[in-house]
N, C-alpha and C. Protein backbone atom coordinates (compact mmCIF):
# COMPACT_ATOMS: atom_id res chain seq x y z
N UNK A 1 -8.58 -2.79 0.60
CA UNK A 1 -7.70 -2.51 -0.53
C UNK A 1 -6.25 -2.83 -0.18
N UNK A 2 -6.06 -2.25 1.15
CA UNK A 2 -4.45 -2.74 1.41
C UNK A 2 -4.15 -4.54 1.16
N UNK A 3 -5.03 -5.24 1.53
CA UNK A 3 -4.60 -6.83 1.99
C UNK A 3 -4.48 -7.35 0.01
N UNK A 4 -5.34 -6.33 -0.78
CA UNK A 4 -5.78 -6.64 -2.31
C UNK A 4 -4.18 -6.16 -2.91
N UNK A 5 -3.58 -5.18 -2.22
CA UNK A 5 -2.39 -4.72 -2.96
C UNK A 5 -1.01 -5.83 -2.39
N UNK A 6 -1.28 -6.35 -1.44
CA UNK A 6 -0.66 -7.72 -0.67
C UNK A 6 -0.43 -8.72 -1.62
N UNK A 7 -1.40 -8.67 -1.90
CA UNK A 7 -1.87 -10.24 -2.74
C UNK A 7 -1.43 -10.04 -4.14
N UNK A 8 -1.52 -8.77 -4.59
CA UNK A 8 -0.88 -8.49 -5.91
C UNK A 8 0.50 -8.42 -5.63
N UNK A 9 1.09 -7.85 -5.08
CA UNK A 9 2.39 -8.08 -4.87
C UNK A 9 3.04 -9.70 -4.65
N UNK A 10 2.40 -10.35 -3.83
CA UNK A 10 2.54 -11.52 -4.09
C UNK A 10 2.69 -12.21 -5.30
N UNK A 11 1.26 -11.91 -5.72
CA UNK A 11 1.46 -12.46 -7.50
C UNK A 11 2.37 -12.08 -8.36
N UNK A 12 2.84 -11.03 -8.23
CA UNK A 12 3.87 -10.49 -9.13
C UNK A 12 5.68 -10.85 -9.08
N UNK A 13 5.71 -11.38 -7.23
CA UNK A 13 6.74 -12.07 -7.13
C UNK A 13 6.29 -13.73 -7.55
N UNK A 14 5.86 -13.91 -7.36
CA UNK A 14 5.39 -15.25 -7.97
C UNK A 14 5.69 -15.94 -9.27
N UNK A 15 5.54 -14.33 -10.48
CA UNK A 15 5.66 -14.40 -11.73
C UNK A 15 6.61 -14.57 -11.77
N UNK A 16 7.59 -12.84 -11.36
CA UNK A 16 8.91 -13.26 -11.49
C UNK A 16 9.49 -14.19 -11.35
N UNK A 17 9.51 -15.08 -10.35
CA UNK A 17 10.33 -16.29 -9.86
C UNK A 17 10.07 -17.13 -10.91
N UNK A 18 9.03 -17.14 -11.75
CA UNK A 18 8.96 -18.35 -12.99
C UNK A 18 9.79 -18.00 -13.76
N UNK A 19 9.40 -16.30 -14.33
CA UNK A 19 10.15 -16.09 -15.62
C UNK A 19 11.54 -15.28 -15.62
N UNK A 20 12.12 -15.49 -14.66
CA UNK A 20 13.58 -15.15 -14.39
C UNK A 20 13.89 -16.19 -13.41
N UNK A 21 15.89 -16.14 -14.25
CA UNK A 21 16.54 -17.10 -13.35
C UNK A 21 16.58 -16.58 -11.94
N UNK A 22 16.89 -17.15 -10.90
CA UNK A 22 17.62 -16.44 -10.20
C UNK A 22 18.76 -15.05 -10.06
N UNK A 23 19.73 -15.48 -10.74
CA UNK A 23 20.87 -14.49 -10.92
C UNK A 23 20.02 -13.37 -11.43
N UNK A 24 19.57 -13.36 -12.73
CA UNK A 24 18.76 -12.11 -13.35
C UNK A 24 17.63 -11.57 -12.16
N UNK A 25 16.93 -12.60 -10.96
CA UNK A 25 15.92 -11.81 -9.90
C UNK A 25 16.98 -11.14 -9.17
N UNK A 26 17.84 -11.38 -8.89
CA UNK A 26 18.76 -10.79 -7.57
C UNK A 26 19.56 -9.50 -8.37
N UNK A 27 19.58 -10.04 -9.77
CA UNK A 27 20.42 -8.34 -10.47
C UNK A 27 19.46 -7.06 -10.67
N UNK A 28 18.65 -7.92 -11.37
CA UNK A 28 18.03 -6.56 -12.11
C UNK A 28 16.33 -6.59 -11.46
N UNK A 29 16.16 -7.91 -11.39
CA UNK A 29 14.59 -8.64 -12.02
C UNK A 29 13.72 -7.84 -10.80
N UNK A 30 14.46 -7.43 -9.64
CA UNK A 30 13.86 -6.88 -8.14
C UNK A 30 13.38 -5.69 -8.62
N UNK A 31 14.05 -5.05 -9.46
CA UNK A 31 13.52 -3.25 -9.70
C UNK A 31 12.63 -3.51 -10.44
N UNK A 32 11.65 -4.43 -11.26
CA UNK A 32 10.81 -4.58 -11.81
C UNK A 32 9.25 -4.12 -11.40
N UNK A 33 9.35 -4.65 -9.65
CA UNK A 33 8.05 -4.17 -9.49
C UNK A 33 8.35 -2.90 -8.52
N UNK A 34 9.56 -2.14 -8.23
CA UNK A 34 9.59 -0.95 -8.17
C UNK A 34 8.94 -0.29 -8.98
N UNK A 35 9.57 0.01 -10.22
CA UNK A 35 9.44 0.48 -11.53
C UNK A 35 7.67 0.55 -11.67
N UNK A 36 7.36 -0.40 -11.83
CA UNK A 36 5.77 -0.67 -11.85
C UNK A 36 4.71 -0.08 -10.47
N UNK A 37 5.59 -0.01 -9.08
CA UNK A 37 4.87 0.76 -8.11
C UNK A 37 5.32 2.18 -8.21
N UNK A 38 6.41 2.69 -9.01
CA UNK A 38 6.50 4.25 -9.04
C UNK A 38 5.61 4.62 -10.02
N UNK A 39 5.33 3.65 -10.96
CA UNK A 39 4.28 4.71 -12.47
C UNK A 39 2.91 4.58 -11.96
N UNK A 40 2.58 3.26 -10.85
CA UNK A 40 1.13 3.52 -10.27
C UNK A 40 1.25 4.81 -9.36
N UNK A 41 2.45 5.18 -8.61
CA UNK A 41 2.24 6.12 -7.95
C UNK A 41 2.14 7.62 -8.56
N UNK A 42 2.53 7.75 -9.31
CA UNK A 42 2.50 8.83 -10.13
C UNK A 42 1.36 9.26 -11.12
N UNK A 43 0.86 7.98 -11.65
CA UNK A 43 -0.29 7.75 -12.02
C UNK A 43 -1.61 8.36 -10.99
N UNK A 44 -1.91 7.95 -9.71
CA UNK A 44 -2.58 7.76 -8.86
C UNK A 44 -2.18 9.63 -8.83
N UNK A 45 -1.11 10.23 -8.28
CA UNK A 45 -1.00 11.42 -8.21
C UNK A 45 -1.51 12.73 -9.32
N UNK A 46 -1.24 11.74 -10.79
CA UNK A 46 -1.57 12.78 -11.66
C UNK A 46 -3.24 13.32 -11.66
N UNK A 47 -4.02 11.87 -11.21
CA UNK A 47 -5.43 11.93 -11.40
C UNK A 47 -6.03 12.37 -10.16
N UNK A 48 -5.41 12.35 -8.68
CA UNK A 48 -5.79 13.22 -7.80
C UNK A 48 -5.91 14.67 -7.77
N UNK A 49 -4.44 15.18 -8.62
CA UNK A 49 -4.20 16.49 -8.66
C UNK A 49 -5.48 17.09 -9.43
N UNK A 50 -6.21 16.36 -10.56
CA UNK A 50 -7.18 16.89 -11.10
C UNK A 50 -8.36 16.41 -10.94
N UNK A 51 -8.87 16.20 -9.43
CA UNK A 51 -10.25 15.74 -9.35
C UNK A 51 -10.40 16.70 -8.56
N UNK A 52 -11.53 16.93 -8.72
CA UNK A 52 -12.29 18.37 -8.12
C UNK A 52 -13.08 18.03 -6.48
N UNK A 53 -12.71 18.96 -5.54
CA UNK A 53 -12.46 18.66 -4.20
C UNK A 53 -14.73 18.32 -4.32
N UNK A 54 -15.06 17.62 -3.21
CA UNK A 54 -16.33 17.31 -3.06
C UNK A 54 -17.16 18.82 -2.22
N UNK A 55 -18.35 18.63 -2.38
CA UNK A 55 -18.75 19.63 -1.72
C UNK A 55 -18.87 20.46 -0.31
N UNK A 56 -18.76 18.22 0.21
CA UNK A 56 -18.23 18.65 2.15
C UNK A 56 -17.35 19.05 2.29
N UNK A 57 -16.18 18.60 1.88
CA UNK A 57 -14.29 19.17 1.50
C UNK A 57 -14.94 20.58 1.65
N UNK A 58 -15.14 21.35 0.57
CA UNK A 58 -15.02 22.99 0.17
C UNK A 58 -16.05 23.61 1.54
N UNK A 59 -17.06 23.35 1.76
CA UNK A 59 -17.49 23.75 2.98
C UNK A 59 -16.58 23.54 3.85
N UNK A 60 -16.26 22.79 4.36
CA UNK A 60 -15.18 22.85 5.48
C UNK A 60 -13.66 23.61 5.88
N UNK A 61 -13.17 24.38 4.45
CA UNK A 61 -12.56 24.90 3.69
C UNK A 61 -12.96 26.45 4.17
N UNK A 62 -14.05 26.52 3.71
CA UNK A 62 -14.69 27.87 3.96
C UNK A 62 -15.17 28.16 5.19
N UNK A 63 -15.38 27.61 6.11
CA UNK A 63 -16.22 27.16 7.44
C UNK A 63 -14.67 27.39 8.54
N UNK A 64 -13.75 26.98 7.68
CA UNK A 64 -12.45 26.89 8.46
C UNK A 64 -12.43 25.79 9.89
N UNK A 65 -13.51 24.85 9.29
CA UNK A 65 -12.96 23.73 10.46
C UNK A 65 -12.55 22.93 10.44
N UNK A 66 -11.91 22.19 11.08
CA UNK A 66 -11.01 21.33 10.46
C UNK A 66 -11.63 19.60 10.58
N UNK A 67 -11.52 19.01 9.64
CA UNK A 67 -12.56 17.59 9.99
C UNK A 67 -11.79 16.63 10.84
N UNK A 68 -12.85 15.83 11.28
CA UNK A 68 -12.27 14.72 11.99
C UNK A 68 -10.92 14.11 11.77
N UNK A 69 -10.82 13.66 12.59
CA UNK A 69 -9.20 12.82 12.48
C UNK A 69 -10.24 11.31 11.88
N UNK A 70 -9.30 10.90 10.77
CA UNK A 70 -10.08 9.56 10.29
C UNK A 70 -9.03 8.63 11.48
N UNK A 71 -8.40 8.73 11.79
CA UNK A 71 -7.50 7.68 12.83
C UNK A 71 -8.47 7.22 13.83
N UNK A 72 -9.22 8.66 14.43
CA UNK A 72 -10.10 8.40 15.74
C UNK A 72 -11.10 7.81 14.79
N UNK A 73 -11.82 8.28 13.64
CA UNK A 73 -13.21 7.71 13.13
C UNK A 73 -12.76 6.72 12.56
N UNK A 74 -11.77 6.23 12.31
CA UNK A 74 -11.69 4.21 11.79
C UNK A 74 -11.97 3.86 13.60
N UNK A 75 -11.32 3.86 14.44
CA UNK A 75 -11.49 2.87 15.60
C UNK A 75 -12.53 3.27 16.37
N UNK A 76 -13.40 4.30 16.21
CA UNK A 76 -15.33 4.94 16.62
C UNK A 76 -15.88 3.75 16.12
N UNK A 77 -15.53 4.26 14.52
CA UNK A 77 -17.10 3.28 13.60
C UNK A 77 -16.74 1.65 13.48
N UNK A 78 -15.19 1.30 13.32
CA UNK A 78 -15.10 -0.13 13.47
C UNK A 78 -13.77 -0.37 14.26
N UNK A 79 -14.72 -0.26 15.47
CA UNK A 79 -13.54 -0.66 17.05
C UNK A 79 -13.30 -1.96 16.62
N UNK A 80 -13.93 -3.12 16.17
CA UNK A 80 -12.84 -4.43 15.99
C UNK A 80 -12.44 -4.77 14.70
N UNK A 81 -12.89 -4.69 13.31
CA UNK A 81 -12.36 -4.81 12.20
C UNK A 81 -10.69 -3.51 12.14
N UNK A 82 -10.52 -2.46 12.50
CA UNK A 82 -9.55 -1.82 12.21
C UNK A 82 -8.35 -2.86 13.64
N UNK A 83 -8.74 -2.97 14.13
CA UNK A 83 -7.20 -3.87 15.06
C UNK A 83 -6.73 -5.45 14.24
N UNK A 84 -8.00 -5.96 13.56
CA UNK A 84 -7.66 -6.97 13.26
C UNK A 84 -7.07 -6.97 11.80
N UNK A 85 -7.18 -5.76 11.05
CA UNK A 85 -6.54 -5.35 9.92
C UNK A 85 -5.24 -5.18 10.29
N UNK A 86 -4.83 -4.16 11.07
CA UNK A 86 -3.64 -3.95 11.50
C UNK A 86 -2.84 -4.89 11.76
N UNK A 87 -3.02 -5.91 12.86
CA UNK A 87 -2.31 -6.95 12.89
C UNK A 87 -2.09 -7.91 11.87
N UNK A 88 -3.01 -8.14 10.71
CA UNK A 88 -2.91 -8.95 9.78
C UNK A 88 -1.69 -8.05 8.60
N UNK A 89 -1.66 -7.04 8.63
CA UNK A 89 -0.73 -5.73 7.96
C UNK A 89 0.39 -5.90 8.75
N UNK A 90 0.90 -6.17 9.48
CA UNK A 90 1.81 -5.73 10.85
C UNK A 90 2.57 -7.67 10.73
N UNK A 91 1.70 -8.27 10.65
CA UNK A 91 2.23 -9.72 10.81
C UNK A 91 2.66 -10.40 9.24
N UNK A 92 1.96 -9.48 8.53
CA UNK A 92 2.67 -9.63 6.76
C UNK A 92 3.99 -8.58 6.51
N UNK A 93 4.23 -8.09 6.91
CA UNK A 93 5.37 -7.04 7.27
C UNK A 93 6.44 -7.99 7.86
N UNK A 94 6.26 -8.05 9.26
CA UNK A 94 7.15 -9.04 10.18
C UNK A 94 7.86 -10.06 9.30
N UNK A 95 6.38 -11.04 8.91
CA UNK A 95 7.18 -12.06 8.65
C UNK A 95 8.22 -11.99 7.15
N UNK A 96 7.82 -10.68 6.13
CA UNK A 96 8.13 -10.46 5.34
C UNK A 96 9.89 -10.14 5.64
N UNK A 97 10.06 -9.42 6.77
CA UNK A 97 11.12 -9.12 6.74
C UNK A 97 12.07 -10.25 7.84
N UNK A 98 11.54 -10.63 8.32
CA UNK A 98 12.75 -12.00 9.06
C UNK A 98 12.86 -12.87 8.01
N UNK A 99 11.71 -13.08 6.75
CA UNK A 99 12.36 -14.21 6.01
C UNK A 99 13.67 -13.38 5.02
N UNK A 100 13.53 -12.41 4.64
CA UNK A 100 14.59 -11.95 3.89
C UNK A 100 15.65 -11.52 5.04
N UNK A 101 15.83 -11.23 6.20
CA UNK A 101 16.59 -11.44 7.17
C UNK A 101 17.17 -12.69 7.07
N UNK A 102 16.48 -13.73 7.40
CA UNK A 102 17.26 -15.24 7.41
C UNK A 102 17.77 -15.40 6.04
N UNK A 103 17.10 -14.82 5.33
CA UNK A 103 17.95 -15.38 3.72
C UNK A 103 19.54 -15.20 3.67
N UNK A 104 19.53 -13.84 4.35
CA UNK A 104 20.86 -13.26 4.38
C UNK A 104 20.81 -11.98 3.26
N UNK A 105 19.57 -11.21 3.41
CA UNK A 105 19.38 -9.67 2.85
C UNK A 105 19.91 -9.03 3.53
């Protein structure tokens, strides 16, 4: 899902750059897909707050133990797909930010 929200972001700068000049991307046209990642986030929050916890959740709850660390159980169950995510996350980051570095951001 992360590399899927990559790629949408991509597309969405993509758009912009067609349907705005320049001057209008650098004024305003940038808070566009802010704007659009705060109402997914809020969105995403409103419908968490009201989904009803699962049944392992509430046992564990009541049991008072505390569950696994998913950090340790991503690199248990997939010791080589989670490093090679990371770096592909980590190297879209990087290069994301030296090119707006060299731009002169």
């Amino acid at each position: 899902m992360l590399i899927a929200g990559q790629l949408i972001a991509l597309c969405m700068l993509l758009l912009l750059q067609q349907l705005l000049p320049e001057a209008a991307l650098e004024q305003w046209g940038w808070r566009i897909p802010c704007v659009i990642g705060g109402v997914l986030a809020l969105s995403a929050f409103y419908i968490r707050r009201r989904l009803a916890e699962t049944p392992d959740f509430r046992r564990l709850q009541t049991n008072k133990r505390r569950p696994q660390s998913s950090g340790t159980a991503l690199f248990r169950h997939h010791p080589k797909q989670a490093p090679i995510v990371i770096a592909l996350t980590a190297g879209g980051t990087l290069w994301l930010l030296l090119a707006w570095r060299r731009r002169g951001g």
